[in-house]
N, C-alpha and C. Protein backbone atom coordinates (compact mmCIF):
# COMPACT_ATOMS: atom_id res chain seq x y z
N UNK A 1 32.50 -103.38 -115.97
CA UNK A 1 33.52 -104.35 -116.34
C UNK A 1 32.88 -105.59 -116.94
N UNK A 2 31.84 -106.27 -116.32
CA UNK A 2 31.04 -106.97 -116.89
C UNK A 2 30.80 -106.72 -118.45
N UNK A 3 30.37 -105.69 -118.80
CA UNK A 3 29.82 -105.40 -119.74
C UNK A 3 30.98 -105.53 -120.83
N UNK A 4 32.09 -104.95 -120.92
CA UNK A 4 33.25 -105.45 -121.33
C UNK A 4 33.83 -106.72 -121.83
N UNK A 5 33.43 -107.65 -120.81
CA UNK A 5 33.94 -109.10 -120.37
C UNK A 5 32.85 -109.29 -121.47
N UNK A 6 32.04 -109.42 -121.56
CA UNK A 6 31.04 -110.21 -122.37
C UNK A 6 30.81 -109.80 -123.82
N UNK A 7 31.05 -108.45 -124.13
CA UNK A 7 31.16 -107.80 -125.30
C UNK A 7 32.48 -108.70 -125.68
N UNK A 8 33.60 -109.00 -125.82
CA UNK A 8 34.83 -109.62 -125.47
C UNK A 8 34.30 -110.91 -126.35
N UNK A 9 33.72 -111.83 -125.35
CA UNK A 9 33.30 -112.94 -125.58
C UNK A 9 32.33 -113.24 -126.82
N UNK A 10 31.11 -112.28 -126.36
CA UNK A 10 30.03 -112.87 -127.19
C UNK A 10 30.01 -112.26 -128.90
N UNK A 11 30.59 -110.95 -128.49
CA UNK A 11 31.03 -110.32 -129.86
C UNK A 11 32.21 -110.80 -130.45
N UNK A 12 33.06 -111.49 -130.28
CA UNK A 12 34.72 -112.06 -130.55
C UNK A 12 35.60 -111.29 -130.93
N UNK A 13 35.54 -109.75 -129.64
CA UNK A 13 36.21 -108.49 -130.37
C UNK A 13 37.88 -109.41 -130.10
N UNK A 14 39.28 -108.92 -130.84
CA UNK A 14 39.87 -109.50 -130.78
C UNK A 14 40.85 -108.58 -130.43
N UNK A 15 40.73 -107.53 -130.34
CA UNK A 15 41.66 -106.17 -129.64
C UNK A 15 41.01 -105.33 -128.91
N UNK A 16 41.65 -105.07 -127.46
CA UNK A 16 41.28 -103.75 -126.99
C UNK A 16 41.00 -102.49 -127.14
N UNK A 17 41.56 -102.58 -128.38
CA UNK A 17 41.30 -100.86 -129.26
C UNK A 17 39.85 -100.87 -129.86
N UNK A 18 39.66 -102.35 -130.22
CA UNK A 18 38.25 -102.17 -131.18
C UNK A 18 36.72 -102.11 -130.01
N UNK A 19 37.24 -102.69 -129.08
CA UNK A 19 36.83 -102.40 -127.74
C UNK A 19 36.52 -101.15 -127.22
N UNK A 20 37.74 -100.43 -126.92
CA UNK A 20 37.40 -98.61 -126.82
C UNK A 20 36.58 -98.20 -127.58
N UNK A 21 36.68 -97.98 -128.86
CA UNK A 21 36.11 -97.73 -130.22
C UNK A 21 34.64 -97.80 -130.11
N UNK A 22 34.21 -99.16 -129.66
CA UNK A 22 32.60 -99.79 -129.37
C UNK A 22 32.18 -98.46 -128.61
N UNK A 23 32.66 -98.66 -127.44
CA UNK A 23 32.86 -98.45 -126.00
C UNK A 23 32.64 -96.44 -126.16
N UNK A 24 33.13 -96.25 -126.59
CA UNK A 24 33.27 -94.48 -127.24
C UNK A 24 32.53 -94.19 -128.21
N UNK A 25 31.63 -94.86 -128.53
CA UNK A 25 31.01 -94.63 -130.37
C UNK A 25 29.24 -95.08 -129.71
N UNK A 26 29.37 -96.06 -129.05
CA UNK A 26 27.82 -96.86 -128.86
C UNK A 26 27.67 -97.26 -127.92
N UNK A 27 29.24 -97.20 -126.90
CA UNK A 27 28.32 -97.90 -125.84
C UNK A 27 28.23 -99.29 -125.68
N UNK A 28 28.44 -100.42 -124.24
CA UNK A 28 28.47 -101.69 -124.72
C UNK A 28 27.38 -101.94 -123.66
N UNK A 29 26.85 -103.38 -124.58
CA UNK A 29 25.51 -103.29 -123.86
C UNK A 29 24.89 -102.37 -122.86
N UNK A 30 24.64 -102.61 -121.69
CA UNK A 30 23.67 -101.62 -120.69
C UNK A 30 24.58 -100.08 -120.31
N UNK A 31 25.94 -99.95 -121.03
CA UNK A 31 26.93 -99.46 -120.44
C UNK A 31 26.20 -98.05 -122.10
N UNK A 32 26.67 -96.62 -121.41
CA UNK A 32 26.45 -95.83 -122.11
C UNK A 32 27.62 -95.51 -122.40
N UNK A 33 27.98 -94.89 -124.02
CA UNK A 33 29.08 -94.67 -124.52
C UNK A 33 29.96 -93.70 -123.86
N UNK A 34 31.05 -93.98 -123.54
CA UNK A 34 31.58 -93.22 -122.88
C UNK A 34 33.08 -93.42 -123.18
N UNK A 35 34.06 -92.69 -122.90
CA UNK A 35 35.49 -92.77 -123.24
C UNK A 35 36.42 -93.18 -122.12
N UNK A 36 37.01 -93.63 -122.27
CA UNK A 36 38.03 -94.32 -121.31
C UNK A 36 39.56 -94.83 -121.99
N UNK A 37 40.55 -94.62 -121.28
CA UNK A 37 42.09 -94.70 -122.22
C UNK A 37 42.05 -96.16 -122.06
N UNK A 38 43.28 -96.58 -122.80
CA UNK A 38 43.58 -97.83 -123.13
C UNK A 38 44.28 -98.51 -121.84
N UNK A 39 45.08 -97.58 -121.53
CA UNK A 39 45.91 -97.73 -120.08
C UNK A 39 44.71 -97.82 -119.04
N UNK A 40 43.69 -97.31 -118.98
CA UNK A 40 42.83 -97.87 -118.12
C UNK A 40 42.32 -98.84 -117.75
N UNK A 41 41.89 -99.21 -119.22
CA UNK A 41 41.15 -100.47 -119.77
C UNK A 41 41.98 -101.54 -119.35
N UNK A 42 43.21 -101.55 -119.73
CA UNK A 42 44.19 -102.53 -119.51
C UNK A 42 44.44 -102.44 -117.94
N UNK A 43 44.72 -101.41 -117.17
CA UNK A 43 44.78 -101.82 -115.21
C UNK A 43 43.32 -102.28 -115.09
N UNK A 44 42.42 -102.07 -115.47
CA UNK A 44 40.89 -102.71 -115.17
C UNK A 44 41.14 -104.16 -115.30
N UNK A 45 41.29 -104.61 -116.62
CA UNK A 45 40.88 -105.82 -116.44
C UNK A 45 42.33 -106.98 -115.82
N UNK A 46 43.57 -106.29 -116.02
CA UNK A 46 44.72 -106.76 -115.16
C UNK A 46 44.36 -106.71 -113.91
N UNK A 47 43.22 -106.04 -112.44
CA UNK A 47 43.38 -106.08 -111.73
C UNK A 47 41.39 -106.92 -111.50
N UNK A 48 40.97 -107.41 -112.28
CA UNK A 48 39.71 -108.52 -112.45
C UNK A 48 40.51 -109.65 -111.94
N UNK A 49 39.79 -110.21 -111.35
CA UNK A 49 40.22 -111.63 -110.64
C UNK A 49 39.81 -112.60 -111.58
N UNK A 50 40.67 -113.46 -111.87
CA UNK A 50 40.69 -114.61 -113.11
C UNK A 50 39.35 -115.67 -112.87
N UNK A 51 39.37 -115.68 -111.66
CA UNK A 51 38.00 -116.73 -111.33
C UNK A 51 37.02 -115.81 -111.69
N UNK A 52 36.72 -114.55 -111.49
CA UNK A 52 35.52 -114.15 -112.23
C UNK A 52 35.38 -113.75 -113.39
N UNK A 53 36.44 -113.57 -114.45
CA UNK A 53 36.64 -113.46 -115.51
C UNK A 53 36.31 -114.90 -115.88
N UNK A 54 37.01 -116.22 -115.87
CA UNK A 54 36.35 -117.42 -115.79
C UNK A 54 34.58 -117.45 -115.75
N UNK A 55 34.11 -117.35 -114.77
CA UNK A 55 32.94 -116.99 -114.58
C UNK A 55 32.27 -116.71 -115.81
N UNK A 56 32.26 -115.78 -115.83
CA UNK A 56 31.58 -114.54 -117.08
C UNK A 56 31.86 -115.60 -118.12
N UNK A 57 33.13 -115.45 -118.76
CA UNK A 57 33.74 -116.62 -119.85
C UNK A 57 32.48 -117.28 -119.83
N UNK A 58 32.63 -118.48 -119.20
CA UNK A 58 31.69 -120.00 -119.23
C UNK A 58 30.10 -119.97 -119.45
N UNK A 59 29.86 -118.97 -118.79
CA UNK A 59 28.23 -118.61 -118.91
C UNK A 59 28.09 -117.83 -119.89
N UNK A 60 28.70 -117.35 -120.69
CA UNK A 60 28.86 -116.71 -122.44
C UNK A 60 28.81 -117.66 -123.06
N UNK A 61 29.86 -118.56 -123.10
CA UNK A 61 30.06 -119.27 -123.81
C UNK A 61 28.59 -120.85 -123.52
N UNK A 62 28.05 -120.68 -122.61
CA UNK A 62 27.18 -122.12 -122.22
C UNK A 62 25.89 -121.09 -123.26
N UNK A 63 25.08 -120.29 -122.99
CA UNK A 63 24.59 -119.37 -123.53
C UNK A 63 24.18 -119.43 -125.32
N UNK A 64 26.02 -119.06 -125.66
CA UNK A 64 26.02 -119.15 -126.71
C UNK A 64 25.65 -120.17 -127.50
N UNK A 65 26.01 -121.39 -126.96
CA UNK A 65 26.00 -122.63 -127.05
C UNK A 65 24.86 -123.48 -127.59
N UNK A 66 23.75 -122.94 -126.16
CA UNK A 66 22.77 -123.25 -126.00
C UNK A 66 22.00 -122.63 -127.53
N UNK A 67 21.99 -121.29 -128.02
CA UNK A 67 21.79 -121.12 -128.83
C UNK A 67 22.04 -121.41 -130.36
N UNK A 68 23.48 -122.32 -130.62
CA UNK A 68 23.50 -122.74 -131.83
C UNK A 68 22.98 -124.25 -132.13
N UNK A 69 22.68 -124.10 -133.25
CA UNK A 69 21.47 -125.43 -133.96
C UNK A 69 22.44 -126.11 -135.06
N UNK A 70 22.29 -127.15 -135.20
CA UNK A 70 23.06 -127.93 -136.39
C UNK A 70 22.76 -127.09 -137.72
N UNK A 71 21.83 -126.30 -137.75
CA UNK A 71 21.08 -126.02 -138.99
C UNK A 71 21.49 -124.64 -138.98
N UNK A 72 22.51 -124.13 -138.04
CA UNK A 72 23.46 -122.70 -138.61
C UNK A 72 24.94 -123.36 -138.51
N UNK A 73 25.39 -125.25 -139.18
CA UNK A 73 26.23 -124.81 -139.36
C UNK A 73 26.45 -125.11 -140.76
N UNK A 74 27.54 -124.70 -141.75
CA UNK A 74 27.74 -124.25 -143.13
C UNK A 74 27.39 -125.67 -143.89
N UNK A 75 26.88 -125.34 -144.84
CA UNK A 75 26.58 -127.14 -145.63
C UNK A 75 28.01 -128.02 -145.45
N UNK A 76 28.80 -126.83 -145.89
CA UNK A 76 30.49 -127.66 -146.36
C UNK A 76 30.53 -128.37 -145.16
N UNK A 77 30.42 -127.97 -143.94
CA UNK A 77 30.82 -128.57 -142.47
C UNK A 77 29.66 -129.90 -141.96
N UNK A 78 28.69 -129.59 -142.57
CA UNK A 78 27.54 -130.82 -141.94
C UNK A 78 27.39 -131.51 -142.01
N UNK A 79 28.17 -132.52 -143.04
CA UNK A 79 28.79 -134.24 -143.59
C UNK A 79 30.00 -134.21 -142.02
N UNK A 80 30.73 -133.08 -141.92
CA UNK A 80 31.59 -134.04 -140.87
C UNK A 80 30.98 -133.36 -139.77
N UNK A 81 30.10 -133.16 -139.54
CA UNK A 81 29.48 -133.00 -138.00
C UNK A 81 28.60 -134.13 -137.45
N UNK A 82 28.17 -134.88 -138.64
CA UNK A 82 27.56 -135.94 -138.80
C UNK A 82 27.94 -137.34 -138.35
N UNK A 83 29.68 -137.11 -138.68
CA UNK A 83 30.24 -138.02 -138.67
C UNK A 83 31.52 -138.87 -137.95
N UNK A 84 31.43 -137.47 -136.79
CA UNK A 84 32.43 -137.22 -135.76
C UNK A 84 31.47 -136.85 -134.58
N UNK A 85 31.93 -137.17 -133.72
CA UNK A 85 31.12 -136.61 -132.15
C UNK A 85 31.37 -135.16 -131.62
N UNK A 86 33.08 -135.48 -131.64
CA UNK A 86 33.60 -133.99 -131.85
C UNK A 86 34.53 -134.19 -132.52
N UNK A 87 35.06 -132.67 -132.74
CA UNK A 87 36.23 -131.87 -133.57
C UNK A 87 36.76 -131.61 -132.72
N UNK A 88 37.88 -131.25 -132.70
CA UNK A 88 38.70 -130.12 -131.73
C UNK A 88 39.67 -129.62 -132.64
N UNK A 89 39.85 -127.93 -131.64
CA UNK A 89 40.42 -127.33 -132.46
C UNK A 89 41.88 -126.84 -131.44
N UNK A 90 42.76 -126.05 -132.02
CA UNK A 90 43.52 -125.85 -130.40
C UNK A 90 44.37 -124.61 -131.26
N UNK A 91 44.55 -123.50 -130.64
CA UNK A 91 45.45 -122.78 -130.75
C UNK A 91 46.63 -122.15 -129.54
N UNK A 92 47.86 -122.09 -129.85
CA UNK A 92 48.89 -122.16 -128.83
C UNK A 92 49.54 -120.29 -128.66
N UNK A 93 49.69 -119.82 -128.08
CA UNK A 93 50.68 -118.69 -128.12
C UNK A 93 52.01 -118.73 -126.80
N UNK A 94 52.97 -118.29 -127.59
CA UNK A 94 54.02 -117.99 -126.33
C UNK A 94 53.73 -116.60 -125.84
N UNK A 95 53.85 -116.09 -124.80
CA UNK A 95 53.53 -115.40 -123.74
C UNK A 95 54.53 -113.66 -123.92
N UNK A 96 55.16 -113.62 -125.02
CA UNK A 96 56.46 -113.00 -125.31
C UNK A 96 55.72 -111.52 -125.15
N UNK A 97 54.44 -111.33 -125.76
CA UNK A 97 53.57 -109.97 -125.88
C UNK A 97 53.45 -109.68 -123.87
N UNK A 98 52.96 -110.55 -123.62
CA UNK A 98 52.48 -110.12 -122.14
C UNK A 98 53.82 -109.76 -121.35
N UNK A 99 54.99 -110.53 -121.72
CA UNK A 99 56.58 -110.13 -121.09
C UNK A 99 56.67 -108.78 -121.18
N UNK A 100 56.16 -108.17 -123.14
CA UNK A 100 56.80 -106.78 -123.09
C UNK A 100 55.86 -106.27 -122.30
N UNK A 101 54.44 -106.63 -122.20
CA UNK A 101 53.11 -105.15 -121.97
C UNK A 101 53.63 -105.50 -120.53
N UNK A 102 53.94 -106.14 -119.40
CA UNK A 102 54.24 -106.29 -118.02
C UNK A 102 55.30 -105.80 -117.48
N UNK A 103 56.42 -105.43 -118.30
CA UNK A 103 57.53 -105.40 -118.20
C UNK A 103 58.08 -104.80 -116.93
N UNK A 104 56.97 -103.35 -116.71
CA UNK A 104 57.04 -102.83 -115.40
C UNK A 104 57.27 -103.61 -114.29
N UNK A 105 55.99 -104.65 -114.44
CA UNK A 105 55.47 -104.84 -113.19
C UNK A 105 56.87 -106.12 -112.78
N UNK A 106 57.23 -107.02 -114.34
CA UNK A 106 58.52 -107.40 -113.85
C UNK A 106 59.69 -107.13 -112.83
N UNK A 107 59.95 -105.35 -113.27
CA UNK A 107 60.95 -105.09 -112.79
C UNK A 107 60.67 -104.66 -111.26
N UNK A 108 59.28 -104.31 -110.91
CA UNK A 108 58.81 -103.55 -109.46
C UNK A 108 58.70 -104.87 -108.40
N UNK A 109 58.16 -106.21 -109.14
CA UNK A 109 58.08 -107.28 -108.36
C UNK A 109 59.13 -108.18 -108.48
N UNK A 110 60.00 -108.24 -109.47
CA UNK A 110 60.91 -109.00 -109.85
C UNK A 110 60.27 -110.66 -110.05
N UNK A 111 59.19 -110.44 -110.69
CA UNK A 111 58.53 -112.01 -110.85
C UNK A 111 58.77 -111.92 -112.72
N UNK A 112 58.81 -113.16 -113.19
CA UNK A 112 58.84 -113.93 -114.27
C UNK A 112 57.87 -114.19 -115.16
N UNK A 113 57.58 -113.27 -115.91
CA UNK A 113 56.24 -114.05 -116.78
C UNK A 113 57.08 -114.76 -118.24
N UNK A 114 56.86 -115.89 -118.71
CA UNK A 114 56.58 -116.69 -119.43
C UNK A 114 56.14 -117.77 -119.54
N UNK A 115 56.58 -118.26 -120.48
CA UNK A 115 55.71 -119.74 -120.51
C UNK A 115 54.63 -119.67 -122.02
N UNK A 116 53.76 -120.21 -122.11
CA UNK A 116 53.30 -120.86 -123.13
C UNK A 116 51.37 -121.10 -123.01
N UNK A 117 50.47 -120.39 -123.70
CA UNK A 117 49.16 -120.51 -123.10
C UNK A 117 48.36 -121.35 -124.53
N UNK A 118 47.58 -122.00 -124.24
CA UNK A 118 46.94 -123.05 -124.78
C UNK A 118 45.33 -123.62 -125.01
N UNK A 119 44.43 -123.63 -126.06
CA UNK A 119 42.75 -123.09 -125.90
C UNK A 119 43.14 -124.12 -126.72
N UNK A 120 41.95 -124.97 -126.00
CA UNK A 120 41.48 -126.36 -126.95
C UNK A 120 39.51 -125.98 -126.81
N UNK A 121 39.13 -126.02 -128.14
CA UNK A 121 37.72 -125.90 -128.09
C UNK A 121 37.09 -126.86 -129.17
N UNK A 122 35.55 -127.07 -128.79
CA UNK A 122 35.01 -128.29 -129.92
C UNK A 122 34.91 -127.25 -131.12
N UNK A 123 34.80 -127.84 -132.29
CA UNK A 123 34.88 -126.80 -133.72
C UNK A 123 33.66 -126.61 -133.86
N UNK A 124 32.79 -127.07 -133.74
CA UNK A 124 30.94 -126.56 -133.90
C UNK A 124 30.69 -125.60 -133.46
N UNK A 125 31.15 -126.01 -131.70
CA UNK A 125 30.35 -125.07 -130.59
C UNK A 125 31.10 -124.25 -130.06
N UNK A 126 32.01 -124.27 -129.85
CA UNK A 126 32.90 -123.40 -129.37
C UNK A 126 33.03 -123.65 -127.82
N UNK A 127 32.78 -124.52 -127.46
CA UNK A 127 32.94 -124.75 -125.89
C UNK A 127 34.00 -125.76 -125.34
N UNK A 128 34.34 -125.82 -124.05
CA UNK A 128 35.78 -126.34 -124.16
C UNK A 128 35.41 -128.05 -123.57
């Protein structure tokens, strides 16, 4: 699961499918290629505890961090990196996808998912 979590992160896969795909073709990091359904993939990491998903997150991302240099970022960008302390960037989603993919678990627990989720990060580094 680890191995997952960080492929996720450090690679910036942006779907679970492209994930399997890795995952069935090569293999993710120390993890040997192997096949696994989507429905799996998805009760796996639905039943990961958010504090250690957190976890993993932060130490990817400190990592990564640690590794970028002013001098990988694009010319166009290095007058205002110069000239700002930080950037920030922020992207918003409403929650409407996780309503349908839960929908079950709605109706078995009768709990409520919505609401509104929210990622503010510096624009250089990517850290929050």
């Amino acid at each position: 699961m680890a191995a997952i979590v960080l492929s996720i992160v450090y690679r910036q896969v942006q779907h679970l499918t492209n994930i399997l795909r890795s995952l069935k073709i090569e293999g993710l990091m120390w993890v040997e290629a192997t096949k696994v359904s989507k429905q799996a993939l998805s009760q796996r990491l639905n039943s990961l505890p958010a504090h250690l998903f957190a976890l993993v997150f932060e130490q990817v991302i400190e990592r990564l961090s640690a590794k970028r240099s002013a001098k990988e970022l694009a010319p166009v960008w290095s007058s205002v990196a110069q000239r700002f302390t930080a950037i920030w960037i922020g992207d918003a989603s409403t929650l409407e996808a996780m309503k349908k993919h839960f929908g079950q678990l709605q109706e078995k627990t009768g709990a409520v998912l919505a609401g509104k989720m929210l990622m503010v990060l510096k624009a250089f580094t990517h850290t929050q």
